[in-house]
Protein backbone atom coordinates (compact mmCIF):
# COMPACT_ATOMS: atom_id res chain seq x y z
CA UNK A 1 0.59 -120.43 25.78
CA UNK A 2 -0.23 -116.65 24.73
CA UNK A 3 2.68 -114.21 25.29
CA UNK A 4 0.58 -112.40 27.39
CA UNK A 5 -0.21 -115.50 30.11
CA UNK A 6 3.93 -115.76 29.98
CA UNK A 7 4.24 -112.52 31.32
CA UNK A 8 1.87 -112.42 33.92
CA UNK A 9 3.51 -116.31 35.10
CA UNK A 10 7.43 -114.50 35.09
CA UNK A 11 5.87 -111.50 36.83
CA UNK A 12 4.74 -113.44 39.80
CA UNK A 13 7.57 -115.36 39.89
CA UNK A 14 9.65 -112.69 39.78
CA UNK A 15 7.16 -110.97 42.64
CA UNK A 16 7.52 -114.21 44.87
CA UNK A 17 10.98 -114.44 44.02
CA UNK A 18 11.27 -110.69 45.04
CA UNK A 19 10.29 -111.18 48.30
CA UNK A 20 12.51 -114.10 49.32
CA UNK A 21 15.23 -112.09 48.68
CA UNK A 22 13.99 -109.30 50.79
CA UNK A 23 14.35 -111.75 53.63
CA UNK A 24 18.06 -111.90 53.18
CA UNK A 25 21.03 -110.37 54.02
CA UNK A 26 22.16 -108.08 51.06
CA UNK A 27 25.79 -107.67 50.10
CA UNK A 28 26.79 -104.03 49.57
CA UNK A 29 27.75 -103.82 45.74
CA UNK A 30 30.46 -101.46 44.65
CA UNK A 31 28.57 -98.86 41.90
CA UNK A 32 29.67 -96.16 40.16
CA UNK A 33 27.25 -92.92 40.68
CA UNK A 34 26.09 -93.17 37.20
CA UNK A 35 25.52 -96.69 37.65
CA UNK A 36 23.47 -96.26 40.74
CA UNK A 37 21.51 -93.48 38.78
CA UNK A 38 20.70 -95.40 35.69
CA UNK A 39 20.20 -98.53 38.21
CA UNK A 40 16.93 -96.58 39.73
CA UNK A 41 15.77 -94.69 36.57
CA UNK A 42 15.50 -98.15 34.28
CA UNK A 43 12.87 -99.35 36.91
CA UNK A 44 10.70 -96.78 35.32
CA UNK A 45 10.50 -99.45 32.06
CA UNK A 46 8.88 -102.45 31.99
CA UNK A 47 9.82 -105.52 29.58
CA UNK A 48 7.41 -106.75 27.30
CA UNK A 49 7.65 -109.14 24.84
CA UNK A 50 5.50 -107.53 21.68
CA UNK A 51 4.06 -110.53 19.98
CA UNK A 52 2.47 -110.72 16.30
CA UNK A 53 1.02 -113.90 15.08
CA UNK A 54 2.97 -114.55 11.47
CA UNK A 55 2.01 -118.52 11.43
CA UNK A 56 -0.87 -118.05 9.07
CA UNK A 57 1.47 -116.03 6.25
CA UNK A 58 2.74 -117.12 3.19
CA UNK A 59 6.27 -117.53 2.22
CA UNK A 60 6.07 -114.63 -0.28
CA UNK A 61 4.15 -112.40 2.71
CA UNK A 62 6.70 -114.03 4.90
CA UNK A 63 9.93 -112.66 2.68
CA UNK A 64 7.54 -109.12 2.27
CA UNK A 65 7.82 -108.68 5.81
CA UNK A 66 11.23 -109.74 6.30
CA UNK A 67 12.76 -107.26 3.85
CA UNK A 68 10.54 -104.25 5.13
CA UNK A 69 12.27 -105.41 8.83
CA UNK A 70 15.14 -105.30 7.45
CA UNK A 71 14.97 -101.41 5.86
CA UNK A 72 13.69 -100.69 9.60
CA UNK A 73 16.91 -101.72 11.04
CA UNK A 74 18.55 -99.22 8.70
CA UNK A 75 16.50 -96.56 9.20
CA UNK A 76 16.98 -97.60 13.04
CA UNK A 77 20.82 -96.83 12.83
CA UNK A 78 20.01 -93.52 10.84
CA UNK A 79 18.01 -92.49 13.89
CA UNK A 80 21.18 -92.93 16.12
CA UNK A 81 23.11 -90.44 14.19
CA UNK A 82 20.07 -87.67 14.10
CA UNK A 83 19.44 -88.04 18.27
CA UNK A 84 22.73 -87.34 19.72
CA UNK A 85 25.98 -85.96 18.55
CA UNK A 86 28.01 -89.10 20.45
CA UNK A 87 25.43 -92.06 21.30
CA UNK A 88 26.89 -94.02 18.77
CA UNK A 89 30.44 -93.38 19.79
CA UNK A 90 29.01 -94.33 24.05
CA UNK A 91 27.28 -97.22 22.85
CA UNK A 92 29.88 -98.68 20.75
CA UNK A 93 32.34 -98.18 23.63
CA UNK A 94 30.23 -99.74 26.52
CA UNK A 95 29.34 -102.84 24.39
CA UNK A 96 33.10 -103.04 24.36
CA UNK A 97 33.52 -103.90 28.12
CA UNK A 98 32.52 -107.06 29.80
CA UNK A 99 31.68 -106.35 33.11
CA UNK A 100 27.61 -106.28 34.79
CA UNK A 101 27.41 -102.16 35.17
CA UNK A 102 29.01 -101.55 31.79
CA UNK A 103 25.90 -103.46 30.39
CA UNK A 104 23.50 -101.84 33.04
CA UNK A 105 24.47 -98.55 30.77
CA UNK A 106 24.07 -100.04 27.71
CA UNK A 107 20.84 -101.08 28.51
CA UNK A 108 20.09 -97.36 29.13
CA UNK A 109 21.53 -96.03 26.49
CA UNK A 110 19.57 -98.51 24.42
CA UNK A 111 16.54 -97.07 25.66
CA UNK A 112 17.46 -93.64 24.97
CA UNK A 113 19.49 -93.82 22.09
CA UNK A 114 22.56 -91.71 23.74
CA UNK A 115 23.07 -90.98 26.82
CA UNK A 116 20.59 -88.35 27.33
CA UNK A 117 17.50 -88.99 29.08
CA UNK A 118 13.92 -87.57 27.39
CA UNK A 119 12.67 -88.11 30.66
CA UNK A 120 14.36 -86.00 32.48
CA UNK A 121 14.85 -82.61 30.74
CA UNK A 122 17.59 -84.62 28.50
CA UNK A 123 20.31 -84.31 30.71
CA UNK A 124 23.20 -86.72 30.60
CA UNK A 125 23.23 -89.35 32.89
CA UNK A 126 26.50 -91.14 31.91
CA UNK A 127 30.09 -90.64 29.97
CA UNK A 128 31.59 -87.20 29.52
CA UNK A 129 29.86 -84.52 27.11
CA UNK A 130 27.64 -81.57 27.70
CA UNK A 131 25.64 -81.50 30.61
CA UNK A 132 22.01 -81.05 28.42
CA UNK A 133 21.36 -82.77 25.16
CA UNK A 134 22.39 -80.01 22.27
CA UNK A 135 18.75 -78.99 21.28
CA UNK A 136 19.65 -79.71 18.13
CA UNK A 137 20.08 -82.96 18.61
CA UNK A 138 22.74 -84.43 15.97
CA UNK A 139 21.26 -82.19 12.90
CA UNK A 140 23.19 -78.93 13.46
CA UNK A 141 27.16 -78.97 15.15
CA UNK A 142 26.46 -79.77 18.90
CA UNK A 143 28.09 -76.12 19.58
CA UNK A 144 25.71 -74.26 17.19
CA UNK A 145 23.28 -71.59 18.51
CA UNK A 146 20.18 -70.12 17.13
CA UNK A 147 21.18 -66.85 17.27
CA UNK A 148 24.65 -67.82 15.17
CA UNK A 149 22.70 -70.15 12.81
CA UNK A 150 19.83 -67.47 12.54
CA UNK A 151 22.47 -64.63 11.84
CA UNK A 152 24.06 -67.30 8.92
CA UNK A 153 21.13 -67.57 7.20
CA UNK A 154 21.01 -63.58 6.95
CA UNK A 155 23.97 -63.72 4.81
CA UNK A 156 23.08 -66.07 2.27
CA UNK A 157 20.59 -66.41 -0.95
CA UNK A 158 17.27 -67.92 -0.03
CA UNK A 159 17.80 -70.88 -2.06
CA UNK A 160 20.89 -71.69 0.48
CA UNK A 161 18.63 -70.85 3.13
CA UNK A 162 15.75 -72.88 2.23
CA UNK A 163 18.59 -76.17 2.19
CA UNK A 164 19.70 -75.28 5.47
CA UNK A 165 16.15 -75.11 7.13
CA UNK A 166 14.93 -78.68 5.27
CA UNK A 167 13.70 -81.31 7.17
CA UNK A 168 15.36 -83.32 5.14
CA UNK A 169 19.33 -82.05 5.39
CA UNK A 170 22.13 -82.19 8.18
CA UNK A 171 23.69 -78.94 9.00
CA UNK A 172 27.83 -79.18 9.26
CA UNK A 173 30.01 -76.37 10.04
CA UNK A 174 32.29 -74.84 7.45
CA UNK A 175 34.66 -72.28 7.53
CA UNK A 176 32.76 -69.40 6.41
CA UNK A 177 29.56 -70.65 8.17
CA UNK A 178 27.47 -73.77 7.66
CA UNK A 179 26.76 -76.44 4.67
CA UNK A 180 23.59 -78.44 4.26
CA UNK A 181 23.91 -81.95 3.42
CA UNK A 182 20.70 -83.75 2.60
CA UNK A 183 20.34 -86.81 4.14
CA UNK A 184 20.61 -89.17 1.04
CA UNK A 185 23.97 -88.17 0.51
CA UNK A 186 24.77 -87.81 4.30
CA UNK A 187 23.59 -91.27 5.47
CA UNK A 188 25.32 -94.32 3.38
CA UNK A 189 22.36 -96.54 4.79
CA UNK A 190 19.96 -94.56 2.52
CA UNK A 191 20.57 -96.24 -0.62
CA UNK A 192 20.62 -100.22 1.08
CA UNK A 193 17.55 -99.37 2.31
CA UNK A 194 15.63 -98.02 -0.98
CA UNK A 195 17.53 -100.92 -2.71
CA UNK A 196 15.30 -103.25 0.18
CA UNK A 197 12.04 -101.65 -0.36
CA UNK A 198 12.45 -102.59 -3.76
CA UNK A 199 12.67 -106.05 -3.04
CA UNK A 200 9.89 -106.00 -0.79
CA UNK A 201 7.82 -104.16 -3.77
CA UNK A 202 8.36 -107.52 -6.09
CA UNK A 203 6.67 -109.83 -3.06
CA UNK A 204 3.63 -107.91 -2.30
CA UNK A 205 0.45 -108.64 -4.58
CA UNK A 206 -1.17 -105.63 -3.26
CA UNK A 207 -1.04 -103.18 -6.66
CA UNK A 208 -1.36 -100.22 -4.26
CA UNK A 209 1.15 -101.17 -1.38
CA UNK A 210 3.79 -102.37 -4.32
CA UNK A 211 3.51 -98.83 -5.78
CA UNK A 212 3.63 -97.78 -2.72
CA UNK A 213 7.27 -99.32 -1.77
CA UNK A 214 8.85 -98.29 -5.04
CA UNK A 215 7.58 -94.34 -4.29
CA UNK A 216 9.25 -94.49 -0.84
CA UNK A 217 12.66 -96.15 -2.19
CA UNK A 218 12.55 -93.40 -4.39
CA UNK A 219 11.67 -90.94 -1.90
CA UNK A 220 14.74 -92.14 0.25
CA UNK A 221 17.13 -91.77 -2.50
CA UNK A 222 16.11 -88.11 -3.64
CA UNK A 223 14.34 -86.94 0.02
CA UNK A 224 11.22 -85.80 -2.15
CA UNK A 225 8.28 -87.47 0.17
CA UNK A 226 5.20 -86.23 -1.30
CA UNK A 227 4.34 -88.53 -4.33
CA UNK A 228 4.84 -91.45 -1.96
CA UNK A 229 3.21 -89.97 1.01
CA UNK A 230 0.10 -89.23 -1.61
CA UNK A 231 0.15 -92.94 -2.55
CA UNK A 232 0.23 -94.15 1.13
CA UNK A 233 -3.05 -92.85 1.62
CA UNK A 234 -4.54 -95.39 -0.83
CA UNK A 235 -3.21 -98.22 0.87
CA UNK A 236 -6.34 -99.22 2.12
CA UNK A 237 -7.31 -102.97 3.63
CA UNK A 238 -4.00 -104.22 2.80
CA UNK A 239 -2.83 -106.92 5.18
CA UNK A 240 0.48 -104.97 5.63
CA UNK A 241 1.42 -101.27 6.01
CA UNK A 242 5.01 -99.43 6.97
CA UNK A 243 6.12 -96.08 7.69
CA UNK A 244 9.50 -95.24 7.18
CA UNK A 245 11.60 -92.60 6.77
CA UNK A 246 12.12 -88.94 8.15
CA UNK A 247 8.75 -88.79 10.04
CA UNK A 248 8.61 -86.34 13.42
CA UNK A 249 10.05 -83.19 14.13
CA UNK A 250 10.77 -83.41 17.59
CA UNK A 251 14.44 -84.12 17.91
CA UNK A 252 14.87 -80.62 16.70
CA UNK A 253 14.29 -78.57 19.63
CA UNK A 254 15.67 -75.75 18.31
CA UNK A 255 13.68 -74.87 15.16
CA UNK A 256 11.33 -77.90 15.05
CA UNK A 257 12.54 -78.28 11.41
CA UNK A 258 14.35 -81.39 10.73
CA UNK A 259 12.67 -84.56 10.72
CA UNK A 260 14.07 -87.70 12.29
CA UNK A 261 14.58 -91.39 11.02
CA UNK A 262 11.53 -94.10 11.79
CA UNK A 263 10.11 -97.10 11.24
CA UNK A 264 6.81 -99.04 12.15
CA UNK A 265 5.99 -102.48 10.05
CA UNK A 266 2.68 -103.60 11.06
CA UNK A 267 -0.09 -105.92 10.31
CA UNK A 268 -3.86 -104.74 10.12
CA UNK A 269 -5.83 -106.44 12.43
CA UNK A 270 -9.81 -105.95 10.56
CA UNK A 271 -11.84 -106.38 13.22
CA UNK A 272 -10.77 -103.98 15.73
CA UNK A 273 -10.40 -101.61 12.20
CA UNK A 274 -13.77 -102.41 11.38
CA UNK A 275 -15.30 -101.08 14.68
CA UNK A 276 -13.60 -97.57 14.17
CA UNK A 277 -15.72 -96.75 11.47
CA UNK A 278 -17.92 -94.70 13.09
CA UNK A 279 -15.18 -92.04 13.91
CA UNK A 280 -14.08 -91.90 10.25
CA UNK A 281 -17.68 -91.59 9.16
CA UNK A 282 -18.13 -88.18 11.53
CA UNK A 283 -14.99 -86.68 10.69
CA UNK A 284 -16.50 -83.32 8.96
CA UNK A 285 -19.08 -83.16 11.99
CA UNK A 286 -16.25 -82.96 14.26
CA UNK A 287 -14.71 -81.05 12.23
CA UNK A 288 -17.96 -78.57 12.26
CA UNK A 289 -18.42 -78.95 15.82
CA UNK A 290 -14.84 -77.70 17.04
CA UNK A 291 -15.17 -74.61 19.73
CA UNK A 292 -13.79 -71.66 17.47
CA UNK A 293 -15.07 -69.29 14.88
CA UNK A 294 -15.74 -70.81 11.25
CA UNK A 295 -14.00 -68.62 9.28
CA UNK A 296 -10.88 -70.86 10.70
CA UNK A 297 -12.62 -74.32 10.02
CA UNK A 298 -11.66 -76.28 7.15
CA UNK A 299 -14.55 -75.71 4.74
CA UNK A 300 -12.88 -78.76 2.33
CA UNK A 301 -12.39 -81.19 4.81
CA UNK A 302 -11.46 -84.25 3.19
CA UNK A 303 -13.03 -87.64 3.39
CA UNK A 304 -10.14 -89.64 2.29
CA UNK A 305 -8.95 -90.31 5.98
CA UNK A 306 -8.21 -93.87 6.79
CA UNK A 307 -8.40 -95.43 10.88
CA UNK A 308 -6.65 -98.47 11.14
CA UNK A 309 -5.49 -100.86 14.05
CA UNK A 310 -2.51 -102.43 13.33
CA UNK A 311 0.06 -104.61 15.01
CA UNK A 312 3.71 -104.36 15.38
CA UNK A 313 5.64 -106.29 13.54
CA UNK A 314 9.14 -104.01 14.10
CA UNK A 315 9.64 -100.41 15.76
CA UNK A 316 12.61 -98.57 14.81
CA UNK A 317 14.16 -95.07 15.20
CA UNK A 318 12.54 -92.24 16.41
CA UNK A 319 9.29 -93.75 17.73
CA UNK A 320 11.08 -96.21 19.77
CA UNK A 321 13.40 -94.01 21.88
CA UNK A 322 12.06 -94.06 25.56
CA UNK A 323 8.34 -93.67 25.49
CA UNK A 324 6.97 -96.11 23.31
CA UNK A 325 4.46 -94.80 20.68
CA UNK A 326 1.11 -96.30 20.17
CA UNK A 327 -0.20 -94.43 18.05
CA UNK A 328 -0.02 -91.90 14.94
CA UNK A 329 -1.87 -89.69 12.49
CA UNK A 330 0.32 -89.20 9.24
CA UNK A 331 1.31 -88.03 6.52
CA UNK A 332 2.63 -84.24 8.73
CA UNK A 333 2.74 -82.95 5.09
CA UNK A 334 -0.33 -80.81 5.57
CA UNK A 335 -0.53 -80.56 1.65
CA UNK A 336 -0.89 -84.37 1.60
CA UNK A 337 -3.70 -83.57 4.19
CA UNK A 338 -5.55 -81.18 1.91
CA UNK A 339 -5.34 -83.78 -0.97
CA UNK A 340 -6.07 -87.29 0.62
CA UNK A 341 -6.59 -86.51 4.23
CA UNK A 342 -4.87 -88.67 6.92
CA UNK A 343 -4.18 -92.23 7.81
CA UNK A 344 -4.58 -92.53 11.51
CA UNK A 345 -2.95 -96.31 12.80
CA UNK A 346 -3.86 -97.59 16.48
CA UNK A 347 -1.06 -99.84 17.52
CA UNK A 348 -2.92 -102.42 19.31
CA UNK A 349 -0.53 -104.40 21.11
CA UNK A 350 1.38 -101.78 22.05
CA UNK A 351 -1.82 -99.94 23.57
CA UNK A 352 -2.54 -103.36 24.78
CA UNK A 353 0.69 -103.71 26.42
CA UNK A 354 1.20 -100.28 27.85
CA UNK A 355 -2.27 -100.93 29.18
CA UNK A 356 -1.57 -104.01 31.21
CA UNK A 357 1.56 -102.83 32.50
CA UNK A 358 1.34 -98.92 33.25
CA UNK A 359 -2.21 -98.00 32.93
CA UNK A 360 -4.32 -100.44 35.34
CA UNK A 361 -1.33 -100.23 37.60
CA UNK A 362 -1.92 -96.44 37.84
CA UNK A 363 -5.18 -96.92 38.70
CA UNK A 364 -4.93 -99.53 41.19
CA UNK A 365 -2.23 -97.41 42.90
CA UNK A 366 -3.77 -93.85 42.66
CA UNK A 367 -8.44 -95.10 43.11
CA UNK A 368 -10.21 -96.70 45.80
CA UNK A 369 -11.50 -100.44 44.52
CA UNK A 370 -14.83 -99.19 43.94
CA UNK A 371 -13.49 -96.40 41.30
CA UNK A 372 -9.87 -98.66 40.22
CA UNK A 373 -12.85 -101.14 38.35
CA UNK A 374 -13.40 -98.76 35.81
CA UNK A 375 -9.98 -98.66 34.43
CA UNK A 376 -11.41 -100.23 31.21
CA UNK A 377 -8.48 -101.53 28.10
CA UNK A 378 -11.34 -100.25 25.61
CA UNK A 379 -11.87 -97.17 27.14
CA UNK A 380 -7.83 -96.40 26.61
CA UNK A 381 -7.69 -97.06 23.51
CA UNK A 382 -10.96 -95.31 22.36
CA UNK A 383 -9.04 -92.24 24.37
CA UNK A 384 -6.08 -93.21 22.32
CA UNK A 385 -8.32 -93.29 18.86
CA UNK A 386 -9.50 -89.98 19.45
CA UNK A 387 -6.50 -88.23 20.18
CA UNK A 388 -5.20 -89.53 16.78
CA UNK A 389 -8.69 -87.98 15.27
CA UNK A 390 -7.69 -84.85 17.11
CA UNK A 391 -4.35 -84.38 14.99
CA UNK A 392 -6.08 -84.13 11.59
CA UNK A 393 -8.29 -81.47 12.86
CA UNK A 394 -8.19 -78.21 13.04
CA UNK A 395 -6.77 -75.30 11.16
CA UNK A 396 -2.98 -76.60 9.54
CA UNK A 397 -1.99 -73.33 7.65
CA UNK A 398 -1.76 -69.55 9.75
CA UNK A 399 -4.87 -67.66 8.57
CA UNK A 400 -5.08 -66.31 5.33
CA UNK A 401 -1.55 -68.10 4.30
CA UNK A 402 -0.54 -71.11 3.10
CA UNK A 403 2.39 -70.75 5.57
CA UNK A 404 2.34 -73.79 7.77
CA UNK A 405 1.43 -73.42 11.37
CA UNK A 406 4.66 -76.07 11.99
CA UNK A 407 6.95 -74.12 10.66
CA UNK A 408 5.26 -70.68 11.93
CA UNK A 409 5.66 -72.01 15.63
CA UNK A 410 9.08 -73.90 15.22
CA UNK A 411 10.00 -75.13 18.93
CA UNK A 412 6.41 -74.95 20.29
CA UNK A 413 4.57 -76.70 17.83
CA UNK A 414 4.72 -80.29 18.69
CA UNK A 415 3.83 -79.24 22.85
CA UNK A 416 1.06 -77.13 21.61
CA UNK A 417 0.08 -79.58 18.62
CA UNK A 418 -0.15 -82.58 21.69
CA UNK A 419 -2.18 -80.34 24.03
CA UNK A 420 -4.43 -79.98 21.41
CA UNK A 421 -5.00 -83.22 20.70
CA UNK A 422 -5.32 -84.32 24.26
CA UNK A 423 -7.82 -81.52 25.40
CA UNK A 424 -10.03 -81.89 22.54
């Protein structure tokens, strides 16, 4: 039986199941308050079993795809250091106790990699610590402020200053200020996982995606991403891809400047690929067509961009906390952009999934019959598609600079940078 005729067979058992116990008595069960709290929020998420078919691969595609798992993991437990000065330390400590609500808010903190909750103006729902997440996440000290950290970087040569702004380096306090660390030297999982990307390099027979691996394990181990971000983009109909790595900015809530830990292995589904062709091929009329004056436009627009659907093999890190992604438009470097374009992947069972489960359900709950029919799977994930196509539009430097428009907006860009997409 497909996964997806499983689910929909434990759903309504668990529906008729449901109801018999509605018809019963219930027994008053002793909670703590954050228990009772996390006990209504986790409703909110739906399981799903995220199913790839792997029975048709090789041994050596088989072994490919284990190793690049494996460097996920890693770059998994890098995440949980970047999100939240002490989710590591909760986690650890709840797994410790054997009792039913103690794993109740492990499950929770699973989700959310701490105990902070992204849906809910990350405010701490469990253990003792700050009432709000620290906005910057675990990248700066968790009692930093901007105006301390901006004031700091007054007093030192821009060199020091440049470190201490990288995406790629922790801040730590010091006794005369603050000390940037970059993350190959701060995270011992770095070099394990370069060392595994190099063994994944020797099983693929793909010359491009072999290259590929070897640029990011080096990338890892010196945080230099744009060779092996350049060399991503000609990975082109190869039955694998991966992203991993520091990826998205939006842990950092302060600045916007440090990039967190991810990792997506897929599998390239061609047919559902092949049908998005038509978007790629009208990328410099949409380009054209957008509702501002030229002189902003980008006159070089390249044609290197690749649309893919893919399915999810693993989901680590970043993209995984909470809200599920299902989609993305990389490289961010907007150099890499200039030079190649962008590779926008459409996660296809986890559109598919996050269809089925939250989408139709909206629409059954919120239109009439007549209307709730036209709730359409393809028209999602054409939305989906375009919103990608919307990212890798648009002006990516301020005006007459070469400053980027990230950096220029810090802790607005990635609101302003999804509005965009969405709207247009």
């Amino acid at each position: 039986m497909k996964v997806w005729n499983v689910l929909l067979i434990i759903a309504f058992l668990a529906f008729l199941t449901s109801c018999e116990k509605k018809q019963e008595p219930t027994k008053e069960i002793s909670m703590s308050d954050e228990a009772k709290l996390v006990s209504e929020r986790i409703k909110a998420y739906s399981p799903v079993e995220i199913a790839t078919d792997l029975s048709q691969l090789t041994e050596r595609e088989q072994k490919l795809l284990e190793l690049m798992v494996e460097a996920g993991k890693l770059a998994d437990m890098i995440f949980w250091h970047q999100c939240s000065p002490d989710g590591i330390q909760l986690r650890d400590s709840l797994m410790a106790v054997n009792s039913e609500e103690s794993k109740l808010l492990l499950d929770y903190v699973n989700i959310n990699f701490g105990a902070y909750d992204p849906l809910f103006d990350n405010q701490r729902f469990v253990g003792n610590g700050p009432k709000d997440r620290p906005k910057g996440g675990g990248f700066y000290p968790a009692d930093m402020t901007k105006e301390e950290f901006d004031k700091y970087l007054t007093t030192v040569d821009a060199k020091t200053a440049e470190l201490l702004k990288s995406q790629y380096t922790m801040v730590v306090r010091e006794p005369q200020g603050f000390k940037a660390i970059p993350y190959n030297q701060y995270f011992k999982e770095t070099q394990k996982l370069a060392n595994l990307l190099d063994s994944a390099a020797v099983y693929s027979d793909e010359p491009a995606f072999k290259k590929y691996l070897s640029l990011r394990a080096k990338a890892i181990r010196n945080d230099e991403y744009y060779e092996s971000d350049l060399q991503w983009m000609d990975v082109v109909n190869n039955k694998f891809d991966i992203v991993i790595g520091p990826i998205e900015n939006y842990q950092d809530e302060h600045y916007n400047y440090k990039s967190a830990y991810e990792a997506v292995v897929m599998m390239r589904d061609e047919a559902a690929t092949a049908e998005l062709q038509l978007y790629k091929s009208n990328m410099k009329n949409f380009e054209n067509s957008l509702p501002f004056d030229d002189k902003y436009k980008n006159k070089e627009f390249k044609e290197g961009n690749v649309i893919q659907v893919v399915n999810v093999v693993y989901f680590g890190g970043d993209c995984q906390q909470g809200v599920k992604t299902i989609a993305a438009a990389l490289p961010n470097d907007p150099k890499v952009a200039d030079a190649k374009g962008r590779k926008l992947s459409m996660y296809k069972n986890h559109m598919e999934a996050k269809f089925d489960k939250i989408v139709s359900k909206i629409g059954e709950k919120l239109l009439a019959p007549e209307f709730a029919k036209y709730v359409d799977k393809k028209s999602f994930t054409s939305f989906v598609t375009l919103h990608e196509v919307s990212h890798a539009l648009g002006p990516k430097y301020v005006a007459g600079t070469k400053n980027e428009i990230r950096l220029a907006l810090k802790e607005r860009y990635s609101a302003i940078e999804e509005c965009k997409a969405d709207i247009l």
